[in-house]
Protein backbone atom coordinates (compact mmCIF):
# COMPACT_ATOMS: atom_id res chain seq x y z
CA UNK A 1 -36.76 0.45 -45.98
CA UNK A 2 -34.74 3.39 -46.15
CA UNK A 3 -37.31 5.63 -47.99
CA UNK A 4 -39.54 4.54 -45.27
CA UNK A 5 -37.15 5.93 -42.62
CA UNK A 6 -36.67 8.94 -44.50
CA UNK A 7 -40.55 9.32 -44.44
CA UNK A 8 -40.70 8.89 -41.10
CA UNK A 9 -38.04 11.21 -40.18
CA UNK A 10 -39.56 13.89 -42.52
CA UNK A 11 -43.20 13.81 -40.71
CA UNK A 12 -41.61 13.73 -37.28
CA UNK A 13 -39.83 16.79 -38.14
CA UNK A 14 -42.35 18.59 -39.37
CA UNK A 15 -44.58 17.53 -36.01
CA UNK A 16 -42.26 18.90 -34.59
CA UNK A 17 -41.76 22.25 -35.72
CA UNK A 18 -45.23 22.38 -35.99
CA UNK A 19 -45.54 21.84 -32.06
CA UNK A 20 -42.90 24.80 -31.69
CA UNK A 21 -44.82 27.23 -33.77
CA UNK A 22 -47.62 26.73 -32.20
CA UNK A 23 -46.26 27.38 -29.08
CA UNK A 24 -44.92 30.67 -29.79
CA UNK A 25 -46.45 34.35 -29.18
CA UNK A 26 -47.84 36.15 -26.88
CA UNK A 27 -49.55 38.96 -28.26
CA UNK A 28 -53.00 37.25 -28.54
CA UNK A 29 -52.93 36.75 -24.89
CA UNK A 30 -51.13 39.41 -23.38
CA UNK A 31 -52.27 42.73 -22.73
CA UNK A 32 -49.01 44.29 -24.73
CA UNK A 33 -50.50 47.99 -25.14
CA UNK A 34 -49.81 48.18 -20.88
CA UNK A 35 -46.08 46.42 -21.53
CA UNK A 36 -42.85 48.12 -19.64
CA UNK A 37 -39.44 47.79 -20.80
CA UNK A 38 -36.65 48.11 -18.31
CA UNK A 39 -33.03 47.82 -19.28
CA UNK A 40 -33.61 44.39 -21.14
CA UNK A 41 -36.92 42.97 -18.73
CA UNK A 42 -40.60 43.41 -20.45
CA UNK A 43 -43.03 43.11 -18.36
CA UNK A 44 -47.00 43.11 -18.82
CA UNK A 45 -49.98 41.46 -17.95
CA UNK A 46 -50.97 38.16 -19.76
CA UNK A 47 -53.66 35.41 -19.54
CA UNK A 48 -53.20 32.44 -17.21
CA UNK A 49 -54.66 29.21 -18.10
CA UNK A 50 -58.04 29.85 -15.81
CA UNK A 51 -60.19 30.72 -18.75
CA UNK A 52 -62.99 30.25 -16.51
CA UNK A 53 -61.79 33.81 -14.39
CA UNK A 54 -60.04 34.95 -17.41
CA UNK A 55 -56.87 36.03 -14.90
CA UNK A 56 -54.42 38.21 -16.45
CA UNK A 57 -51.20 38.13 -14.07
CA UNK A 58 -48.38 40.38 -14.53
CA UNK A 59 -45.17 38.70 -16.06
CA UNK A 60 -41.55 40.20 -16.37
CA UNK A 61 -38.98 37.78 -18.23
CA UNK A 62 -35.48 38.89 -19.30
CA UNK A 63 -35.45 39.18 -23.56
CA UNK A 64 -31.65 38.56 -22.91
CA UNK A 65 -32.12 34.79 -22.62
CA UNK A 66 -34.00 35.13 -26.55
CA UNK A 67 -31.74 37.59 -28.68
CA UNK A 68 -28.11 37.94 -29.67
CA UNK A 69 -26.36 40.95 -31.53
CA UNK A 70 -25.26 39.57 -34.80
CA UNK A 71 -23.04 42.40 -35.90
CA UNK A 72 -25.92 44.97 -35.45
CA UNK A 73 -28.62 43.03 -35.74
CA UNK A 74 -30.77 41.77 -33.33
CA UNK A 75 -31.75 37.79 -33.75
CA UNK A 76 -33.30 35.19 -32.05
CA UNK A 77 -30.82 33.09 -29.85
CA UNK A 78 -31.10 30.89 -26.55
CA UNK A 79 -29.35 33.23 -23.95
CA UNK A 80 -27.61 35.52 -26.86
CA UNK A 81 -27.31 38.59 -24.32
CA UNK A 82 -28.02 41.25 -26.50
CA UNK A 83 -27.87 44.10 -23.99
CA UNK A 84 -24.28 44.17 -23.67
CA UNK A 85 -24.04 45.49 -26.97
CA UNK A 86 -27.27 47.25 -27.82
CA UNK A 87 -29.31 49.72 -26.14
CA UNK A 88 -32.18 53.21 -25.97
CA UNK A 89 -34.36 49.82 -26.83
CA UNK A 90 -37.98 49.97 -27.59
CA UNK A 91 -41.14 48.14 -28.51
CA UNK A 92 -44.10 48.70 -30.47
CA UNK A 93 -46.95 46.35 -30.61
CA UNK A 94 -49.92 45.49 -33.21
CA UNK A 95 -52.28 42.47 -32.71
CA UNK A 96 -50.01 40.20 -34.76
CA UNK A 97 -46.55 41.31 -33.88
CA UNK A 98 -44.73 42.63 -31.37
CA UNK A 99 -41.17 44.70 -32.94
CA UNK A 100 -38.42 45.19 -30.33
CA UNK A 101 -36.24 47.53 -31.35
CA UNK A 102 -32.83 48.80 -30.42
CA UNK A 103 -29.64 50.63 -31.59
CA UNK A 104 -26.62 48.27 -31.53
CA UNK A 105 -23.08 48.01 -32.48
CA UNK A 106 -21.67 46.21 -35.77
CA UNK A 107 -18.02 44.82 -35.38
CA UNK A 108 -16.62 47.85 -36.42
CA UNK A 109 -18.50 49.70 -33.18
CA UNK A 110 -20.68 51.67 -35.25
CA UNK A 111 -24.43 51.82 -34.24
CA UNK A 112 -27.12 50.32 -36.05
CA UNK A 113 -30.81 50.47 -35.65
CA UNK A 114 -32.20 46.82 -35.75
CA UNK A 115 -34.96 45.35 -35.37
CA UNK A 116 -37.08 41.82 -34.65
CA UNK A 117 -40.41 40.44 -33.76
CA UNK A 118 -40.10 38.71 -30.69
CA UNK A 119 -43.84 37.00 -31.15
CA UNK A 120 -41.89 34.97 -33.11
CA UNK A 121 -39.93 33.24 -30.10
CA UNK A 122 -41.83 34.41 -26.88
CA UNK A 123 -44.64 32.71 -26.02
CA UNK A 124 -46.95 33.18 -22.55
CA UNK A 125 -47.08 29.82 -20.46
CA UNK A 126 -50.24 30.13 -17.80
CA UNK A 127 -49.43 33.67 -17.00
CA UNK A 128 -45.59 33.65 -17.98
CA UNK A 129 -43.01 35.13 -20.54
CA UNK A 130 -40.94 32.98 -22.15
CA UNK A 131 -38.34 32.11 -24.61
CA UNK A 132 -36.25 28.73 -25.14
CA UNK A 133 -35.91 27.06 -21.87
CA UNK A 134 -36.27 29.77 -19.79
CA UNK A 135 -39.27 31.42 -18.14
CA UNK A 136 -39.80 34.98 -16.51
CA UNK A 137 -41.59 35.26 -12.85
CA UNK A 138 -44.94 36.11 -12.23
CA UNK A 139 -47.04 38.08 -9.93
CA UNK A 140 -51.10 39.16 -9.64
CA UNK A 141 -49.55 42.74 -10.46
CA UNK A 142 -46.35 44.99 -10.88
């Protein structure tokens, strides 16, 4: 019985993180090549879920509520608040990643250039940037 639970529990798991894969990125559906980066907001235009019209609506979302500073280097975490400590951030995007980039400080305050994919952990919803719980707004354009 118990090797049966542990079965169980294994295969649920791995549904699982299979489900939150595949619900991450953005860069097949957005068009990133036209994205903006204010302070910490990126905004662009991505797909909604009317395939029919094949809408793109423009999305900003705060990339504070998906990366922390972890003593200079930038990391995925729900509502980390990175922009307190890092900053002069950038992006450059391909069609399989998407690198956010920015120079931030190490416990000992000196900078450090770090870097992270955030197709890893933002994903579009219908139109929408996202991360975690939380979801950016969403207009027909900027």
């Amino acid at each position: 019985m118990k090797f049966l639970i542990t079965i169980v529990t294994l295969v649920v798991t791995l549904l699982g993180l299979a489900n939150h894969a595949s619900a991450q990125g953005f860069v097949s559906n957005c068009t990133w090549q036209g994205a903006n980066l204010t302070g910490s907001f990126l905004g662009m235009y991505c797909n909604d879920n009317d395939w029919a019209e094949f809408h793109y609506m423009w999305t900003w979302f705060d990339l504070g509520h998906c990366m922390l500073n972890n003593g200079g280097s930038l990391a995925a975490y729900d509502n980390g608040q990175f922009y307190g400590s890092c900053h002069d951030c950038s992006f450059r995007g391909s069609n399989t990643d998407f690198q956010f980039a920015c120079l931030c400080s190490d416990i000992d305050g000196n900078l450090k250039n770090s870097s992270y994919d955030i197709n890893r952990i933002v994903w579009n919803h219908n139109g929408t940037l996202g991360c975690y719980g939380w979801q950016g707004n969403q207009s027909s354009r900027p």
